[in-house]
N, C-alpha and C. Protein backbone atom coordinates (compact mmCIF):
# COMPACT_ATOMS: atom_id res chain seq x y z
N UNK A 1 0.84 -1.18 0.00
CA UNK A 1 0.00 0.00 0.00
C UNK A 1 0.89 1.24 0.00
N UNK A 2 1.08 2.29 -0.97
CA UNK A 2 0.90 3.30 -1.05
C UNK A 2 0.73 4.26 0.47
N UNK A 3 2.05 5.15 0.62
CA UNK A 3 1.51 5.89 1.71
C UNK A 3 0.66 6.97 1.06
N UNK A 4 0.07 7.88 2.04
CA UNK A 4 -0.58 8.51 1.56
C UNK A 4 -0.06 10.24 2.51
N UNK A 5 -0.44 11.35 1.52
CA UNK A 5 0.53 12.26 2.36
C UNK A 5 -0.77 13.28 2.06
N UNK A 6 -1.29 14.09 3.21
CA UNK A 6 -2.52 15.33 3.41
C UNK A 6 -1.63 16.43 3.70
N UNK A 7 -2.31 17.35 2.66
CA UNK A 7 -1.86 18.81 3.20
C UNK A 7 -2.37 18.99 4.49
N UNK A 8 -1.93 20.28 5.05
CA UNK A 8 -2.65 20.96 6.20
C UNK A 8 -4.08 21.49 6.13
N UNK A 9 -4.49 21.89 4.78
CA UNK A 9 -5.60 22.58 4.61
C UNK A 9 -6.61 21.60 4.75
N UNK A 10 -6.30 20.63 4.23
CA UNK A 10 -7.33 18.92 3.88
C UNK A 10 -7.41 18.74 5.73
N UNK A 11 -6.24 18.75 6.19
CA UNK A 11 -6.48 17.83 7.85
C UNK A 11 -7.47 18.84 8.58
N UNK A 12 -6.68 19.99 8.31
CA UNK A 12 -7.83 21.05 9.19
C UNK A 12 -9.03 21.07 8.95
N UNK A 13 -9.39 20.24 8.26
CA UNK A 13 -11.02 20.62 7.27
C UNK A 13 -11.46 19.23 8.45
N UNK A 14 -10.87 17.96 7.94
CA UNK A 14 -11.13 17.11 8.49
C UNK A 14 -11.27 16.90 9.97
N UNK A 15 -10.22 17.72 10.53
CA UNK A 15 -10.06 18.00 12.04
C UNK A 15 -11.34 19.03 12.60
N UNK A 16 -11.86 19.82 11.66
CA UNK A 16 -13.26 20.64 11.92
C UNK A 16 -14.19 20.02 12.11
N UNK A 17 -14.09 19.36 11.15
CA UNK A 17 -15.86 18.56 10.53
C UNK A 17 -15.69 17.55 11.82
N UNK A 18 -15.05 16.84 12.38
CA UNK A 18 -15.19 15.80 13.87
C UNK A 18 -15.06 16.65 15.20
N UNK A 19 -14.67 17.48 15.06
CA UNK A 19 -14.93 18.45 16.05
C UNK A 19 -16.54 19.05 16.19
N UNK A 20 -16.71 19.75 15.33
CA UNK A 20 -18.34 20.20 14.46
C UNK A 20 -19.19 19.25 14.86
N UNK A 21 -18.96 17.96 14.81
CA UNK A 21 -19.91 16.52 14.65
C UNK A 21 -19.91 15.58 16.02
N UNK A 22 -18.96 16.05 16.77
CA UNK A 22 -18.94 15.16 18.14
C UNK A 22 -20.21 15.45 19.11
N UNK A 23 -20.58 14.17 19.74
CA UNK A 23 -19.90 13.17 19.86
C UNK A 23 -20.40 12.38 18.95
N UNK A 24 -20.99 12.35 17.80
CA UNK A 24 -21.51 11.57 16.47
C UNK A 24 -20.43 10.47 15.78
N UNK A 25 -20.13 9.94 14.62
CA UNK A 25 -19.19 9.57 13.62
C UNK A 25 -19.36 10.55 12.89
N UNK A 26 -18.67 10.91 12.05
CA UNK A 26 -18.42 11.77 11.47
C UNK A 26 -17.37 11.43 9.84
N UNK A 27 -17.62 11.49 8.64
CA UNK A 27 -16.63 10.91 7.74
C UNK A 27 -16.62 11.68 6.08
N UNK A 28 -16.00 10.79 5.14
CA UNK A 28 -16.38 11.53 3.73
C UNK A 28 -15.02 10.94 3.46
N UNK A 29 -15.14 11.63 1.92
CA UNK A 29 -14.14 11.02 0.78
C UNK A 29 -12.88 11.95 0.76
N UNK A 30 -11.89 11.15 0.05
CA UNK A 30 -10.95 12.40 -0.21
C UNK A 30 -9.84 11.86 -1.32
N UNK A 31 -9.57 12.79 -1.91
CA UNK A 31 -9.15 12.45 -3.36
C UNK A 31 -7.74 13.88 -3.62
N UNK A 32 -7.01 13.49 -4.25
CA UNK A 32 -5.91 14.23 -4.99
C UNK A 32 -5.34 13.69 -5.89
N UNK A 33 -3.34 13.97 -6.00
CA UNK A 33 -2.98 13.33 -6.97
C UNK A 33 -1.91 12.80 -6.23
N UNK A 34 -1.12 11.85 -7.08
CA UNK A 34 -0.11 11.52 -6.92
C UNK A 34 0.25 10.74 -5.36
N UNK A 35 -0.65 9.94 -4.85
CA UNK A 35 -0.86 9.96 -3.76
C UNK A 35 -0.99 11.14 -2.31
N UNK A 36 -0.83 12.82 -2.98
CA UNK A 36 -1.18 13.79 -1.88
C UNK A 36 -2.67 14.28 -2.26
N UNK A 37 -2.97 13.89 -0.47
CA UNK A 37 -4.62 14.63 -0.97
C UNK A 37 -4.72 16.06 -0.68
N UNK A 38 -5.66 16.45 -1.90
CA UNK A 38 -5.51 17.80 -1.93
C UNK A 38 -7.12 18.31 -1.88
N UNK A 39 -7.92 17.27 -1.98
CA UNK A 39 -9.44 17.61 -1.45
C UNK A 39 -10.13 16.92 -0.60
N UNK A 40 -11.26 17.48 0.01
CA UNK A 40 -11.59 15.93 0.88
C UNK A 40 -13.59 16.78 0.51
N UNK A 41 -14.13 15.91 0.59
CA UNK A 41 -16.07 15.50 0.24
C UNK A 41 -16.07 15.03 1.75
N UNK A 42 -16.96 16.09 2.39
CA UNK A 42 -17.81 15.30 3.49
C UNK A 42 -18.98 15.17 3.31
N UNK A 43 -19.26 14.16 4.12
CA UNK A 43 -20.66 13.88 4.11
C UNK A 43 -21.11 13.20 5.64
N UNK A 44 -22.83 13.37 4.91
CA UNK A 44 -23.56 13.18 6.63
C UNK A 44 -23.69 11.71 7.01
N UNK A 45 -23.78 11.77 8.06
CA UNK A 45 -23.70 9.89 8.73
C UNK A 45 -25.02 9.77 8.26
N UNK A 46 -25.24 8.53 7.31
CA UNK A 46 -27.19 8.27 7.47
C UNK A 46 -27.08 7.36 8.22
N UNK A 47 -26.56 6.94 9.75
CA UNK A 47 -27.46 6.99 10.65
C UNK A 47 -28.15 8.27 11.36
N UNK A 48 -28.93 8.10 12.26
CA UNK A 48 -29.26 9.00 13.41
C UNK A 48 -29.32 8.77 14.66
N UNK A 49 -29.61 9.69 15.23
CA UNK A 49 -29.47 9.40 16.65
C UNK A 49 -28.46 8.60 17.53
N UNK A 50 -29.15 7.91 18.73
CA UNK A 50 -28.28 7.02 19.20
C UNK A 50 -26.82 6.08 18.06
N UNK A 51 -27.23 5.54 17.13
CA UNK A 51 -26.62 4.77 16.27
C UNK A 51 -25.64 5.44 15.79
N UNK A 52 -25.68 7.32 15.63
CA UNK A 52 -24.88 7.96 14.91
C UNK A 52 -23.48 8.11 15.60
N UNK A 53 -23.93 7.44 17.34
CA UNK A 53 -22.70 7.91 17.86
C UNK A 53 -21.43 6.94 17.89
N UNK A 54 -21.72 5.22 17.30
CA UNK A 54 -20.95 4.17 17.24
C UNK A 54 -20.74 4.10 15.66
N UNK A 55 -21.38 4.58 14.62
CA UNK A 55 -21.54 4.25 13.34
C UNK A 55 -21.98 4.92 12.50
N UNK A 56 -21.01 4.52 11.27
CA UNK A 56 -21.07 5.76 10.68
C UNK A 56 -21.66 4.84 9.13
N UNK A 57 -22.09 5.39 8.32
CA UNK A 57 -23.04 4.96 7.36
C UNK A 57 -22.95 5.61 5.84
N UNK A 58 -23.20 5.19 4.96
CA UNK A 58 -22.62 6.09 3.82
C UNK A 58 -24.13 5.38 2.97
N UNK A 59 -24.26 6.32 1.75
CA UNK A 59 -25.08 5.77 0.92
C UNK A 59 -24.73 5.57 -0.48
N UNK A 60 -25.10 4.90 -1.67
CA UNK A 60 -25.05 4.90 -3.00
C UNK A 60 -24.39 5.93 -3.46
N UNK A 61 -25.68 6.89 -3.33
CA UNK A 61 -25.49 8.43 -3.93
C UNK A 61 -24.38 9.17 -3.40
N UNK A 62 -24.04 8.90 -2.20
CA UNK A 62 -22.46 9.65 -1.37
C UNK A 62 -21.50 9.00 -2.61
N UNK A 63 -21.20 7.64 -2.53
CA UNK A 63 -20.38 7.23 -3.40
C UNK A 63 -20.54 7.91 -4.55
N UNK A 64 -21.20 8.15 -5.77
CA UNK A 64 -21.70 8.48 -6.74
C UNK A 64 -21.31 10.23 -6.84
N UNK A 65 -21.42 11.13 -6.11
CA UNK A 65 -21.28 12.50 -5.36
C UNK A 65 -19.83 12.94 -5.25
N UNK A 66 -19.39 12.17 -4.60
CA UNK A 66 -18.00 11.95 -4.12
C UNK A 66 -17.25 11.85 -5.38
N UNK A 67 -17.26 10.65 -6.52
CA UNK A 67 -16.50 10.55 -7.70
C UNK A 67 -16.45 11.08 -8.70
N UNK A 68 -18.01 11.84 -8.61
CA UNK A 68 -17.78 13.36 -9.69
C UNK A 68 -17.52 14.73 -9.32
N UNK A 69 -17.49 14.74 -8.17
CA UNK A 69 -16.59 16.33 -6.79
C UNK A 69 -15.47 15.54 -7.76
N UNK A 70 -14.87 14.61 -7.37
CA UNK A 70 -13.18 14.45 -7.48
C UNK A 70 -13.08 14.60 -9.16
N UNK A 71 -13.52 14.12 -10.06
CA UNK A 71 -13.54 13.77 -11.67
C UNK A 71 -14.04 15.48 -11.86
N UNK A 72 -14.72 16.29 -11.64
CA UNK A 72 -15.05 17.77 -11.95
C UNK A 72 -13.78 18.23 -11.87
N UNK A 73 -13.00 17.90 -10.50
CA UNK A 73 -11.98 18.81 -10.34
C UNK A 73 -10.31 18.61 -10.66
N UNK A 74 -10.42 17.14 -11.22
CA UNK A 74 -9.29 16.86 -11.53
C UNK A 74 -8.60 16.09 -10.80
N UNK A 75 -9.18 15.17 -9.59
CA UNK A 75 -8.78 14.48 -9.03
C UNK A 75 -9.24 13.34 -9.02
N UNK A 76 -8.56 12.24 -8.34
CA UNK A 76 -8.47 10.84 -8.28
C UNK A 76 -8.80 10.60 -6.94
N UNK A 77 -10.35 9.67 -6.97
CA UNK A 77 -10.74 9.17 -5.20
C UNK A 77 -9.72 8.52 -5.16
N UNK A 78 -9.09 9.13 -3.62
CA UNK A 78 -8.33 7.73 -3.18
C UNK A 78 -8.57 7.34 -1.98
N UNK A 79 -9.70 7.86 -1.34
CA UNK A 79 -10.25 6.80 -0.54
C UNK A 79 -11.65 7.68 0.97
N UNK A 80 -11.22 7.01 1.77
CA UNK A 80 -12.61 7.42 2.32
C UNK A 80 -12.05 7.80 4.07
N UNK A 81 -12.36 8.27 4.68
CA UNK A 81 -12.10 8.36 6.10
C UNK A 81 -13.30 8.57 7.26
N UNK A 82 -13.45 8.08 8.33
CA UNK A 82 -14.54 8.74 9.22
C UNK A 82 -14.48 8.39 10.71
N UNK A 83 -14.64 9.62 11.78
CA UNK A 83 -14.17 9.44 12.98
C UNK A 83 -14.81 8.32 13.95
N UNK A 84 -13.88 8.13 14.84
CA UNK A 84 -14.29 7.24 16.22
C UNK A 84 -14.13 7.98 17.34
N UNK A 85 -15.46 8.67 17.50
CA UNK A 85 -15.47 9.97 18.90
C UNK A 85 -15.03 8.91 20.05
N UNK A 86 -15.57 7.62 20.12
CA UNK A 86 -15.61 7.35 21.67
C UNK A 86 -14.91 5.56 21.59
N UNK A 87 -13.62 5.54 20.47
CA UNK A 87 -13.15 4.53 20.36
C UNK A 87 -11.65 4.90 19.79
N UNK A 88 -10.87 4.09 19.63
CA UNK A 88 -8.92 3.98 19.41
C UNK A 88 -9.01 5.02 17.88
N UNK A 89 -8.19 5.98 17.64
CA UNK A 89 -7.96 6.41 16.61
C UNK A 89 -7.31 5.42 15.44
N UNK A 90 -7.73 4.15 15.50
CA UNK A 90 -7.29 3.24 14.03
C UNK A 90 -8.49 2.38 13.11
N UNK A 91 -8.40 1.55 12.57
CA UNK A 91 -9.64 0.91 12.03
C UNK A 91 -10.13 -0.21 12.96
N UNK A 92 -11.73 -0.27 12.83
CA UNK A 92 -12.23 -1.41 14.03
C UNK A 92 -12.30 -2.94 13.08
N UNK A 93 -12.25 -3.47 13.61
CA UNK A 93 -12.47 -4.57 13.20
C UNK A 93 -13.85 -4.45 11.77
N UNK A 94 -14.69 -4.06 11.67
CA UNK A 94 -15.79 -4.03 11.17
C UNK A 94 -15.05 -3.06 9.65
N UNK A 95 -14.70 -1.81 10.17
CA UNK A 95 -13.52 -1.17 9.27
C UNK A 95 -12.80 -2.24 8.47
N UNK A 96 -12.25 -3.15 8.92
CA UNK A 96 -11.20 -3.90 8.20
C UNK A 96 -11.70 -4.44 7.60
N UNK A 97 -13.26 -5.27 8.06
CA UNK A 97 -13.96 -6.06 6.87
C UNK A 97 -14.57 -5.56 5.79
N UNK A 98 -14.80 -4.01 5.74
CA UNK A 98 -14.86 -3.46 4.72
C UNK A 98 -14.19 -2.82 3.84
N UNK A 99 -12.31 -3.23 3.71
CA UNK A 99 -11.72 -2.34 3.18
C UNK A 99 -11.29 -3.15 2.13
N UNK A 100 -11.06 -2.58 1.17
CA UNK A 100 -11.14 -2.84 -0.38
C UNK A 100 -9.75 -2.33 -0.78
N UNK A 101 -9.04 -3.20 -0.33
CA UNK A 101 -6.96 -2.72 -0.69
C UNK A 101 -6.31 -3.31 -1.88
N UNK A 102 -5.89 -2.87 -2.02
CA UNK A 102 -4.59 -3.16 -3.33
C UNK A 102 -4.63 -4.55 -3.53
């Protein structure tokens, strides 16, 4: 795997939006070039409530949203991110069964 390298402008965005969203999940896409991301697509948890605060949820149309933000602007999805307010800053187990790697 490919490291992957974020500007400051991308983290701070990202570092807002889970701040903004706590104690919820909180997540979205993010895309650049050359492996540096240089944009990031958020989007809303479709869960709610209680559920929103362990899990985070994406839909069709997010996917779909997300790959023409990045293709409008000249970038390449390279992948997806979303917070764990009230769990380890890495992937959960459930994370891992959904990741789609090299």
């Amino acid at each position: 795997m490919n490291k992957l390298i974020i500007i400051k402008r991308q983290f701070r965005l990202i570092n807002k939006q889970t701040i903004d969203n706590y104690p919820y999940e909180t997540g979205g896409f993010f895309g650049g070039k050359d492996n540096v991301i240089l944009g990031v697509f958020p989007i809303a948890n479709n869960n709610s409530g209680h559920k929103a605060k362990d899990k985070f949820a994406i839909s069709e149309d997010d996917i779909f949203f997300a790959q023409r933000f990045f293709k409008d602007n000249g970038l390449q999805l390279l992948g997806m991110y979303h917070s764990h307010p009230k769990g380890a800053p890495i992937p959960s187990e459930k994370d891992m069964s959904h990741f789609v790697g090299p």
